[in-house]
C-alpha atoms as a PDB file:
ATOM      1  CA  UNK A   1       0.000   0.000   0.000  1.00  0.00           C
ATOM      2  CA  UNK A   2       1.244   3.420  -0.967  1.00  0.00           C
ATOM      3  CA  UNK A   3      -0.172   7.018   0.051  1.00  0.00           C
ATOM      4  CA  UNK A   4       0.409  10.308   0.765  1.00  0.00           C
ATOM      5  CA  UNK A   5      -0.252  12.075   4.242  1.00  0.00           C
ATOM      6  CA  UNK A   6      -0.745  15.665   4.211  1.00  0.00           C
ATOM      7  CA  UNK A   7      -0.365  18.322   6.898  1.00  0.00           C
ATOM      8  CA  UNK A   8      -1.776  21.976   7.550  1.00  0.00           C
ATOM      9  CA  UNK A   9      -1.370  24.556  10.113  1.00  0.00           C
ATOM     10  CA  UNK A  10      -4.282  24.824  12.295  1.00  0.00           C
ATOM     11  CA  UNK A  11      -4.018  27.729  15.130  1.00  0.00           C
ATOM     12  CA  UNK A  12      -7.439  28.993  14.947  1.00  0.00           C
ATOM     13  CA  UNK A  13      -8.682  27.081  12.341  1.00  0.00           C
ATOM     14  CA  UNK A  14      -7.560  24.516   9.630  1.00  0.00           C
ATOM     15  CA  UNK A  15      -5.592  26.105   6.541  1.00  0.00           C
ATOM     16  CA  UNK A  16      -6.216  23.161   4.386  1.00  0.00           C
ATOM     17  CA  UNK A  17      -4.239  22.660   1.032  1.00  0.00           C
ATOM     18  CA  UNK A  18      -5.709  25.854  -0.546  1.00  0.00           C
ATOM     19  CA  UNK A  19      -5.276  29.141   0.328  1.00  0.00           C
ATOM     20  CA  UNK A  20      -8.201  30.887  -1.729  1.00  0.00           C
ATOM     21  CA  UNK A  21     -11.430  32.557  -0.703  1.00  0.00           C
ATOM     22  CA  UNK A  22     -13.453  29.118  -1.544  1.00  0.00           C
ATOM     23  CA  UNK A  23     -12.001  27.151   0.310  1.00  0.00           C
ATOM     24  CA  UNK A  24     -12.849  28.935   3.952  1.00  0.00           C
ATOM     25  CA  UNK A  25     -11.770  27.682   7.090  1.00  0.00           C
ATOM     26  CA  UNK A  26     -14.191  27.430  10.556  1.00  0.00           C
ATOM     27  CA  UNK A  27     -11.971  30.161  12.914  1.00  0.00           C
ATOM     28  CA  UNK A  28     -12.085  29.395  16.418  1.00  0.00           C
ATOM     29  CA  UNK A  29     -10.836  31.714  19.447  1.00  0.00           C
ATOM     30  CA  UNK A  30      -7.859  32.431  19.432  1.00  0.00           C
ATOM     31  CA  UNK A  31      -5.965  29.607  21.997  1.00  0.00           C
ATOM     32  CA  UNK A  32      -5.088  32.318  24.427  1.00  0.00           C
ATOM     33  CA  UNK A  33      -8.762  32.827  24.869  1.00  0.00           C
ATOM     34  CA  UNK A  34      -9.562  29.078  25.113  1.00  0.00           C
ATOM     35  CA  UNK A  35      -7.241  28.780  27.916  1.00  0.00           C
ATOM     36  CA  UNK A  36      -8.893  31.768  29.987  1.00  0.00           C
ATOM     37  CA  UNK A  37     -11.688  29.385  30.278  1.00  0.00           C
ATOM     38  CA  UNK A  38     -10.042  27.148  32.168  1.00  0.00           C
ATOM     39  CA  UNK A  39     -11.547  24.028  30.691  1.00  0.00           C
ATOM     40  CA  UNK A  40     -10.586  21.259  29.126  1.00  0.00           C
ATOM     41  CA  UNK A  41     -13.163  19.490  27.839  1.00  0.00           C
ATOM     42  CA  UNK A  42     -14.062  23.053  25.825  1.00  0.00           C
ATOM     43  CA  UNK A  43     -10.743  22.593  24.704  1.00  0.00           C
ATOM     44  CA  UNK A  44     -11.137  18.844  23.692  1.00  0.00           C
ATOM     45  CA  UNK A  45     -14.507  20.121  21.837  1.00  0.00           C
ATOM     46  CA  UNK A  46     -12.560  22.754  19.636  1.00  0.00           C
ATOM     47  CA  UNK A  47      -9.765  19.287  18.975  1.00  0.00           C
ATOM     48  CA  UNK A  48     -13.015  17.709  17.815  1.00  0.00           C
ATOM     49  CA  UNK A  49     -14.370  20.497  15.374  1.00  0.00           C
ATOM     50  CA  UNK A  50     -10.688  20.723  14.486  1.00  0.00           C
ATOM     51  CA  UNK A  51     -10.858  17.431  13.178  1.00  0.00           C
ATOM     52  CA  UNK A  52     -13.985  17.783  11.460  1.00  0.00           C
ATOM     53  CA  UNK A  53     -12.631  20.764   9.339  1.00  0.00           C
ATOM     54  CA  UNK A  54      -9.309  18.618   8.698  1.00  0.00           C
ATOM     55  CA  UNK A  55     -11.411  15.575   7.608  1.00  0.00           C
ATOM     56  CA  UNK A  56     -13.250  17.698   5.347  1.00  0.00           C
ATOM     57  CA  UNK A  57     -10.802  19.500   4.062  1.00  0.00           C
ATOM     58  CA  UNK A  58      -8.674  16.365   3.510  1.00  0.00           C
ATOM     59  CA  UNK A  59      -5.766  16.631   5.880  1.00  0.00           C
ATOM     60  CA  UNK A  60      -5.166  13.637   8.217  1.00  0.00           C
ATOM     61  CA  UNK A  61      -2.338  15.216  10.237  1.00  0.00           C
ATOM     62  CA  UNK A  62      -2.417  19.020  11.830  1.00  0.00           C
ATOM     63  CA  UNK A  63       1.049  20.993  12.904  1.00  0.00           C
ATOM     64  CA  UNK A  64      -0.830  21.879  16.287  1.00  0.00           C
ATOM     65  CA  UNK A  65      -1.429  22.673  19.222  1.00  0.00           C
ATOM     66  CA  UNK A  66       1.454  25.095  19.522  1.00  0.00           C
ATOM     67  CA  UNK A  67       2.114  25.139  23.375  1.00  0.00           C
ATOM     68  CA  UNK A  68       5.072  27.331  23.434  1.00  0.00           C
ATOM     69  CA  UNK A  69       4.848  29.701  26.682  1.00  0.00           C
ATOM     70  CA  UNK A  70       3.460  33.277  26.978  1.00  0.00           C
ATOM     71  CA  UNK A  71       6.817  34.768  28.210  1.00  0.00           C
ATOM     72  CA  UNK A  72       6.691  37.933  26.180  1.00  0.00           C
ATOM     73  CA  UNK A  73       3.801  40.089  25.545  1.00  0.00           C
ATOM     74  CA  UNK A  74       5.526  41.041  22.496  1.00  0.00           C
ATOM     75  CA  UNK A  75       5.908  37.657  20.915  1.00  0.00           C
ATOM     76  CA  UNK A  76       3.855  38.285  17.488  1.00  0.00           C
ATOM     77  CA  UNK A  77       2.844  34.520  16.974  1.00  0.00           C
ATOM     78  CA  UNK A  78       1.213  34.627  20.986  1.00  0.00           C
ATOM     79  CA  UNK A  79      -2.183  34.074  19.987  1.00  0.00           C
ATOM     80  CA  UNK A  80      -1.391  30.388  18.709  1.00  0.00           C
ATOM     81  CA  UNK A  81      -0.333  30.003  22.432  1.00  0.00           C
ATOM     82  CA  UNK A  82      -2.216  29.211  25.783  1.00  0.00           C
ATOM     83  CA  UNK A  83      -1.001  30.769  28.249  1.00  0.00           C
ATOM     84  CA  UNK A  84       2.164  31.628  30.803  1.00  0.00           C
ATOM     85  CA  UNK A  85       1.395  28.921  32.837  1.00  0.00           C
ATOM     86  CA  UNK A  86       2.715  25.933  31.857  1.00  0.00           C
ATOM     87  CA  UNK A  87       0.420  24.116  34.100  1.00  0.00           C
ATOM     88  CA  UNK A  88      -2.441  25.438  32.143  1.00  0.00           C
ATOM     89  CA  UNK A  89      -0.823  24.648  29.107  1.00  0.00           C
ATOM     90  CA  UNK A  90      -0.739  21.330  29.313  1.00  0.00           C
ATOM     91  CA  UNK A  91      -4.287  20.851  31.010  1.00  0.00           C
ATOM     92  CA  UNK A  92      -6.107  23.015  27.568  1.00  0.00           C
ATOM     93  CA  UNK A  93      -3.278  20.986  25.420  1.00  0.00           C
ATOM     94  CA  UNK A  94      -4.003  17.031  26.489  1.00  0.00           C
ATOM     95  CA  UNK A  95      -7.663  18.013  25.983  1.00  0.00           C
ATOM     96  CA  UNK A  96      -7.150  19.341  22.785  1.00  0.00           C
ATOM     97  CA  UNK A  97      -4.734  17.434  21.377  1.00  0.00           C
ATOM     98  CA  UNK A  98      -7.278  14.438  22.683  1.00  0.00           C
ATOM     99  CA  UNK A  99      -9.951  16.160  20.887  1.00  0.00           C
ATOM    100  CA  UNK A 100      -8.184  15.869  17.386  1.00  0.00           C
ATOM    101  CA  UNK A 101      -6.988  12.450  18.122  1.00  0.00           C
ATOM    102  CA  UNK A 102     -10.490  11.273  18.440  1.00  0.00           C
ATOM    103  CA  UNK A 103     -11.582  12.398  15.252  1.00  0.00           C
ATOM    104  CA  UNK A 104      -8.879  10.219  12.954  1.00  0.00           C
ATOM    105  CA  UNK A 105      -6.665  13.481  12.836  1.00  0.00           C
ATOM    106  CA  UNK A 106      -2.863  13.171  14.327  1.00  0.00           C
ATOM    107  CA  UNK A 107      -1.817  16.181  16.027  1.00  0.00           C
ATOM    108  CA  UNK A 108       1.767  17.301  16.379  1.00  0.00           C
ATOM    109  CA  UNK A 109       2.711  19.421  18.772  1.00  0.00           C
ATOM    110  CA  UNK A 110       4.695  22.288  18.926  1.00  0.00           C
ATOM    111  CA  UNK A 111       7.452  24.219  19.119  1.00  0.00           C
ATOM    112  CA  UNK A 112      10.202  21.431  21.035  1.00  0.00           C
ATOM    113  CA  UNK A 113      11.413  23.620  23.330  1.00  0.00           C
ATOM    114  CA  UNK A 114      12.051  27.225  24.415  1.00  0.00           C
ATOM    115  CA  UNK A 115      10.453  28.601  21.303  1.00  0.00           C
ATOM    116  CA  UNK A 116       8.852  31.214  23.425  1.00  0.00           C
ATOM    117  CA  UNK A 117       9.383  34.553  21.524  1.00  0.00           C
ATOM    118  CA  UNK A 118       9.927  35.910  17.873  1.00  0.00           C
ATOM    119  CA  UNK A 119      13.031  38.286  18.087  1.00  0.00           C
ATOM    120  CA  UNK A 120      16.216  36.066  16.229  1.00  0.00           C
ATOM    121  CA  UNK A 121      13.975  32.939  17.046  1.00  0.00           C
ATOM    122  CA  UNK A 122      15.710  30.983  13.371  1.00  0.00           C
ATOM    123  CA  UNK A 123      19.282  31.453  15.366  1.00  0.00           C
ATOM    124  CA  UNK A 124      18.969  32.096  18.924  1.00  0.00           C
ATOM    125  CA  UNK A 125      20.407  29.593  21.820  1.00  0.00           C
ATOM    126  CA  UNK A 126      18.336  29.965  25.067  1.00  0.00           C
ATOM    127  CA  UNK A 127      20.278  29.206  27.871  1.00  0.00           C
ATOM    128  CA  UNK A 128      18.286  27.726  30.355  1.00  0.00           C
ATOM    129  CA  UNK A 129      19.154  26.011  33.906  1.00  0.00           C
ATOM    130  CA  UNK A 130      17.647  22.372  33.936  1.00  0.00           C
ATOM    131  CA  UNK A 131      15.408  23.029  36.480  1.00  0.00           C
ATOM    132  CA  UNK A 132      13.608  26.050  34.573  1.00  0.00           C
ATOM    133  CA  UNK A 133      13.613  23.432  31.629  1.00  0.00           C
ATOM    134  CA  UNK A 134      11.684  21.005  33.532  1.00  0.00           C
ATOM    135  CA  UNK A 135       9.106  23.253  35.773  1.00  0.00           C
ATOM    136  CA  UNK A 136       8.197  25.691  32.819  1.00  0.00           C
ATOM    137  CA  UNK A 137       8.859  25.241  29.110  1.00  0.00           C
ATOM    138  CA  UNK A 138       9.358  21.009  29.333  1.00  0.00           C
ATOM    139  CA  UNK A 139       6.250  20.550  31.357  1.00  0.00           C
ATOM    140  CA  UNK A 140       3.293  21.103  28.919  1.00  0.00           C
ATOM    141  CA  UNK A 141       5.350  18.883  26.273  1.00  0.00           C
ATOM    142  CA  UNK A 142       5.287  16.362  29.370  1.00  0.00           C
ATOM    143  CA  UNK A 143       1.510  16.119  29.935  1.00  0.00           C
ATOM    144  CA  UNK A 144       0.539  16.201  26.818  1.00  0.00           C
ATOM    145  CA  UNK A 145       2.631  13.220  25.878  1.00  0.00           C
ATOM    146  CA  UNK A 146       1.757  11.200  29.064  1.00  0.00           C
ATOM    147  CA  UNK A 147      -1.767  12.187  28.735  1.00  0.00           C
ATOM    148  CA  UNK A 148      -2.840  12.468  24.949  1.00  0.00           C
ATOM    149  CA  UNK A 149       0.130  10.692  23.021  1.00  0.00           C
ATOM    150  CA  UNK A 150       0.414  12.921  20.184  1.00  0.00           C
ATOM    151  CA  UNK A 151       1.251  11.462  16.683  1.00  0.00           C
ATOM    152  CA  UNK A 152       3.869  14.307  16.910  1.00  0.00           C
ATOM    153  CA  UNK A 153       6.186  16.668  18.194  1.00  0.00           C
ATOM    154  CA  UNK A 154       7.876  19.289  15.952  1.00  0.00           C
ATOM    155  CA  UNK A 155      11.045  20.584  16.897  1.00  0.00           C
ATOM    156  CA  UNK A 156      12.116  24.131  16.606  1.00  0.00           C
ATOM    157  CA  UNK A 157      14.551  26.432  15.438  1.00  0.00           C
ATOM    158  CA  UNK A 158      16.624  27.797  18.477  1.00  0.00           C
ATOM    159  CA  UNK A 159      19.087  26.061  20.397  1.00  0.00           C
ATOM    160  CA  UNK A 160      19.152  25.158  23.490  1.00  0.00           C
ATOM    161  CA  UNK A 161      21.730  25.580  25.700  1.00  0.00           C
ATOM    162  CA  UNK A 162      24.347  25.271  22.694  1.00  0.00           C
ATOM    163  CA  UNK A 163      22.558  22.872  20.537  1.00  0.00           C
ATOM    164  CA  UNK A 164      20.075  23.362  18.147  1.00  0.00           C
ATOM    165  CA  UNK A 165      16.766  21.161  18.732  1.00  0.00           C
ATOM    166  CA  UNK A 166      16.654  19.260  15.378  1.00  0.00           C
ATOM    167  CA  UNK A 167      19.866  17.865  16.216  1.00  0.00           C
ATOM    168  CA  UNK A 168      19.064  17.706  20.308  1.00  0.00           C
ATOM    169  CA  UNK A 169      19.499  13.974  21.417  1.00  0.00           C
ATOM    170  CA  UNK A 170      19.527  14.705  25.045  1.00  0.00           C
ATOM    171  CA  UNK A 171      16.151  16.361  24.925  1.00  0.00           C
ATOM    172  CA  UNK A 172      14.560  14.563  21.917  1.00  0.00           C
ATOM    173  CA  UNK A 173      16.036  10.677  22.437  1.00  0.00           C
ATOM    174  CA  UNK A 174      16.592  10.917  26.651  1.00  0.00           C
ATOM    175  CA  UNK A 175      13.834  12.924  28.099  1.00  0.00           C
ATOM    176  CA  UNK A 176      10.816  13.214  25.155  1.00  0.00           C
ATOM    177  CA  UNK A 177      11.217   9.314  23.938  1.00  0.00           C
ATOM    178  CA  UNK A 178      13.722   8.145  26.854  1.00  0.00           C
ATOM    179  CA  UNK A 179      12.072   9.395  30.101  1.00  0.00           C
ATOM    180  CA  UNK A 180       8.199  10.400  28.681  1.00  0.00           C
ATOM    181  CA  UNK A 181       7.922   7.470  26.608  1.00  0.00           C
ATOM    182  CA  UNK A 182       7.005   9.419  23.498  1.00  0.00           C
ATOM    183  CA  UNK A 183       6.142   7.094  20.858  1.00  0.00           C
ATOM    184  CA  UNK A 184       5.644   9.139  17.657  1.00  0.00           C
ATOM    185  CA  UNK A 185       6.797  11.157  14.406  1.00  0.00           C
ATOM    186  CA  UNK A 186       9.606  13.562  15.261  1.00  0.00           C
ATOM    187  CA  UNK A 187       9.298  16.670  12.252  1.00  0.00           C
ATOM    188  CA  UNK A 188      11.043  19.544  12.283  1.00  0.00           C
ATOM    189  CA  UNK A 189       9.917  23.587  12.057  1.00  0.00           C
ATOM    190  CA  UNK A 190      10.347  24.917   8.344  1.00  0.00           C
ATOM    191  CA  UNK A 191      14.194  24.288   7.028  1.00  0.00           C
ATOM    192  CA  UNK A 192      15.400  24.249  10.628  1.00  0.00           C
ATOM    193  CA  UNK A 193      17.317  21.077   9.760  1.00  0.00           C
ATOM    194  CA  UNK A 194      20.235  22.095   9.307  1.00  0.00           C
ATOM    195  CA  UNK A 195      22.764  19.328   9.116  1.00  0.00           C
ATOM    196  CA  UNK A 196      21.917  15.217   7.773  1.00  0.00           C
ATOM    197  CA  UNK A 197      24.114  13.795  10.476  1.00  0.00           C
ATOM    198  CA  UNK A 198      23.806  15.862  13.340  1.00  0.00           C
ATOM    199  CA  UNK A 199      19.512  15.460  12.868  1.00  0.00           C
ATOM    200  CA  UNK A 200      19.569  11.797  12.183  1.00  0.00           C
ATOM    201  CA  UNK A 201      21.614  11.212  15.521  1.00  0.00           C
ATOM    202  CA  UNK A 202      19.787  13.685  17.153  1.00  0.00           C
ATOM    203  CA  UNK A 203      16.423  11.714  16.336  1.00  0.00           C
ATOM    204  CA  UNK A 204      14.923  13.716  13.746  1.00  0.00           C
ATOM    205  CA  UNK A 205      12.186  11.570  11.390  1.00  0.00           C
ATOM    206  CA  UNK A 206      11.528  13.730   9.086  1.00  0.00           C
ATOM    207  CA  UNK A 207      12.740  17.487   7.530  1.00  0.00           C
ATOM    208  CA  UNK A 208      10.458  19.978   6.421  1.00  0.00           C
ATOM    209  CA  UNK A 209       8.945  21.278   3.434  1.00  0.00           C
ATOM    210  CA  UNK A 210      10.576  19.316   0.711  1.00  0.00           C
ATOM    211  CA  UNK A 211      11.051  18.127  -1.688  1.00  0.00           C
ATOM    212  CA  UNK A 212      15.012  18.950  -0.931  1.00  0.00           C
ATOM    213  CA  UNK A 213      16.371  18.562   2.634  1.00  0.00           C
ATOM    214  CA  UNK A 214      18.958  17.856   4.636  1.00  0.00           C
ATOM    215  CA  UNK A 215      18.024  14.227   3.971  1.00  0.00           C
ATOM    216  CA  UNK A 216      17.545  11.899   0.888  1.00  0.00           C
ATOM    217  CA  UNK A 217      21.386  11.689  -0.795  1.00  0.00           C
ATOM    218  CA  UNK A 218      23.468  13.342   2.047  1.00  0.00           C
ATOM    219  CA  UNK A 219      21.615  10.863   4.927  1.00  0.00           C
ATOM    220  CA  UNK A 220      21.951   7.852   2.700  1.00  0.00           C
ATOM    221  CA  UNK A 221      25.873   8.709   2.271  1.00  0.00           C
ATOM    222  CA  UNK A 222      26.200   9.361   6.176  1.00  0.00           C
ATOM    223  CA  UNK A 223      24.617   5.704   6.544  1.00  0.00           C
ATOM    224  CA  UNK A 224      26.816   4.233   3.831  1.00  0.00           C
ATOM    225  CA  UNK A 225      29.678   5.814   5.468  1.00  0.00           C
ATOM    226  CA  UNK A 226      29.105   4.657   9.261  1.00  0.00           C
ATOM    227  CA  UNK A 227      27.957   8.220  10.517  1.00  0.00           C
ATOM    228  CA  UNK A 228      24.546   7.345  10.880  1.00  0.00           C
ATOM    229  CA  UNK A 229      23.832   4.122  11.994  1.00  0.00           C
ATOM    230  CA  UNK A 230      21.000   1.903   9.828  1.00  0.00           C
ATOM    231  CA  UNK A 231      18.395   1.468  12.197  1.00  0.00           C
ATOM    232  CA  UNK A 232      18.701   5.072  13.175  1.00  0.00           C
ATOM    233  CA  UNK A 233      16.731   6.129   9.875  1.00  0.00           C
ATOM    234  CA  UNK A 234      13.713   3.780  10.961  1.00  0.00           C
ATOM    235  CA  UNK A 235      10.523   5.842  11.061  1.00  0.00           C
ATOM    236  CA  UNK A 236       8.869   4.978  14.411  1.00  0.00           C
ATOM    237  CA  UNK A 237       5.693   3.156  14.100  1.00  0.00           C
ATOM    238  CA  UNK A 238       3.294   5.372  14.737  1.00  0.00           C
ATOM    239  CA  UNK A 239       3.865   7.536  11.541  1.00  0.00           C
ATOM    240  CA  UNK A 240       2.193   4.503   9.701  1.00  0.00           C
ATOM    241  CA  UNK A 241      -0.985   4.429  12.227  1.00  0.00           C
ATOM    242  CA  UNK A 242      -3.950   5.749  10.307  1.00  0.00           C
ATOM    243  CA  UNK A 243      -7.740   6.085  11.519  1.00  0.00           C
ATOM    244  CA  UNK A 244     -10.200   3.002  10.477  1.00  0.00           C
ATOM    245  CA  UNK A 245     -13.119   4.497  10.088  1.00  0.00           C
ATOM    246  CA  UNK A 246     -15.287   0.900  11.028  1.00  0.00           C
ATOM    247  CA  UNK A 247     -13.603   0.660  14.005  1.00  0.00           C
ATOM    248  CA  UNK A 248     -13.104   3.984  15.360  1.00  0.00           C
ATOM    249  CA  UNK A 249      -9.351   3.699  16.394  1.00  0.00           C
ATOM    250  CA  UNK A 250      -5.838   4.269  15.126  1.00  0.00           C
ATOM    251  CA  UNK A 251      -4.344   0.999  13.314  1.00  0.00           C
ATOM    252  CA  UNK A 252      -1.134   0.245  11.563  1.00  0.00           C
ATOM    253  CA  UNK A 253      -1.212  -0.335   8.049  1.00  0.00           C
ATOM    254  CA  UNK A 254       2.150  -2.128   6.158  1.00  0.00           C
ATOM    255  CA  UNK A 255       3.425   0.755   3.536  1.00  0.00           C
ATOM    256  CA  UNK A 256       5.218   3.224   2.028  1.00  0.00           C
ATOM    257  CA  UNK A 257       4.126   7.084   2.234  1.00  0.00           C
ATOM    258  CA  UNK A 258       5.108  10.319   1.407  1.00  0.00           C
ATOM    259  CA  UNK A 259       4.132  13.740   4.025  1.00  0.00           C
ATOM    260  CA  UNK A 260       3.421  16.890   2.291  1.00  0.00           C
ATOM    261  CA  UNK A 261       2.927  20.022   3.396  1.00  0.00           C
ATOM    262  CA  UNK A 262       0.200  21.711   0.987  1.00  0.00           C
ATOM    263  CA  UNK A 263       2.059  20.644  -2.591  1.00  0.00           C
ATOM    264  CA  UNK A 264       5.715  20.447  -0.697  1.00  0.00           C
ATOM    265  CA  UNK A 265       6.075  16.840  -0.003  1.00  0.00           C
ATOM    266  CA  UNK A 266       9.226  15.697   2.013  1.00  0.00           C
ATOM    267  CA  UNK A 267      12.260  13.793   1.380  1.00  0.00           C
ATOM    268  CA  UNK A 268      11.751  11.242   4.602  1.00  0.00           C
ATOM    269  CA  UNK A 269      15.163  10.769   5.516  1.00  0.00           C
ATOM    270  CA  UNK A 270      16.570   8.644   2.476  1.00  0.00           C
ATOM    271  CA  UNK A 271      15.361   8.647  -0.940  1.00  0.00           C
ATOM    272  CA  UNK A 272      13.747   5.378  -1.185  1.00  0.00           C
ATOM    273  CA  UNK A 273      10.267   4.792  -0.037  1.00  0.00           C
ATOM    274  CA  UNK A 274      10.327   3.594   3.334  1.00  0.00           C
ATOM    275  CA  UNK A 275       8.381   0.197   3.659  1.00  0.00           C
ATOM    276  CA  UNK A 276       7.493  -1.739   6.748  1.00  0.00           C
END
């Protein structure tokens, strides 16, 4: 079995694969509102009707929640966020990130970590002591992967503490997979891979938009050359889970796919369909 899996932004609303006045999207309130209402299961009724729209609009996977923390009143992409409080974060989060998951639409999660405000956020490196990492900008990540288990986490573009987070094992492969038990598709923020090696061994799936990325010839080479070891490049299992619609749940089909992004479709690690 072959297919393709397409994604789409969904802040307020679903984008969809068209960005034209006839094909409208249902816009919610904004996320920052959601969370002022203190209430989960509202928020796990907007995952639903965030499903809904993706169904209809054809787009089994969504790059959302973002849950990113409100440290700046003058971050410009805010209103995609919850709150300050990462406790709150995660509570409106697991129930919408439960919400979408219930309607046979994966929901990845974002941005992986310390992606909490706009000024040089391609570049920066946000040094932060481990225990602000774990009681503030780690802990919404944390319940929402214990709680909803997200199809997926996207990483971002800063660094952390030297290293940038596409190529972060310690965070990604020890505390997300290692210590949370984080079982799904690792994809990174828009060309923030920057290096084949460094984001295979850091345990990047797969590089966004493509059709060109760090991946497909220079990954293939790394593996060929002993920089990247074989079962490294393994999709995890979950990025083949789809939704059965006769039996309501998530189940594992045997295939190859591609992931697109609108009519960008990505070069999953090597070139050669990945079959399992």
């Amino acid at each position: 079995m072959e297919g393709a899996v397409r994604v789409s932004d969904a802040p307020v609303g679903v984008r969809g694969v068209r960005w034209s006045a006839d094909a409208p999207s249902v816009a919610l309130p904004s996320p920052t509102a959601l969370a002022a209402a203190w209430d989960p299961e509202l928020a796990r009724r907007a995952g639903v009707l965030l499903a809904q729209e993706a169904r209809r609009k054809g787009v089994p996977v969504l790059l959302a929640p973002t849950v990113d923390l409100r440290r700046s009143p003058l971050g410009g992409r805010h209103f995609e966020c919850y709150s300050e409080d990462p406790c709150l974060t995660g509570a409106i989060g697991t129930g919408c990130v439960s919400g979408v998951q219930s309607g046979g639409v994966g929901a990845t999660v974002k941005h992986f970590v310390a992606n909490d405000a706009e000024t040089d956020r391609l570049t920066v490196d946000n040094l932060v002591s481990e225990r602000a990492l774990r009681e503030l900008y780690l802990a919404p990540f944390e319940a929402i992967v214990r709680n909803a288990r997200p199809w997926g986490v996207m990483t971002a573009y800063n660094s952390v503490n030297g290293t940038t987070m596409t190529e972060h094992h310690h965070l990604v492969e020890e505390v997300l997979r290692g210590a949370w038990g984080f079982d799904g598709v690792n994809v990174s923020d828009w060309t923030a891979a920057r290096d084949a090696v460094g984001a295979a061994n850091g345990g990047l799936d797969i590089a966004m938009p493509g059709p060109r990325t760090v991946y497909g010839p220079a990954l293939a080479r790394a593996v060929r050359e002993g920089r990247v070891a074989e079962p490294t490049v393994e999709l995890p299992r979950r990025a083949f889970e789809v939704w059965d619609d006769t039996t309501n749940a998530w189940a594992y089909v045997k295939g190859s796919y591609e992931i697109s992004a609108g009519r960008s479709i990505t070069d999953r690690r090597l070139t050669a369909p990945i079959n399992v």
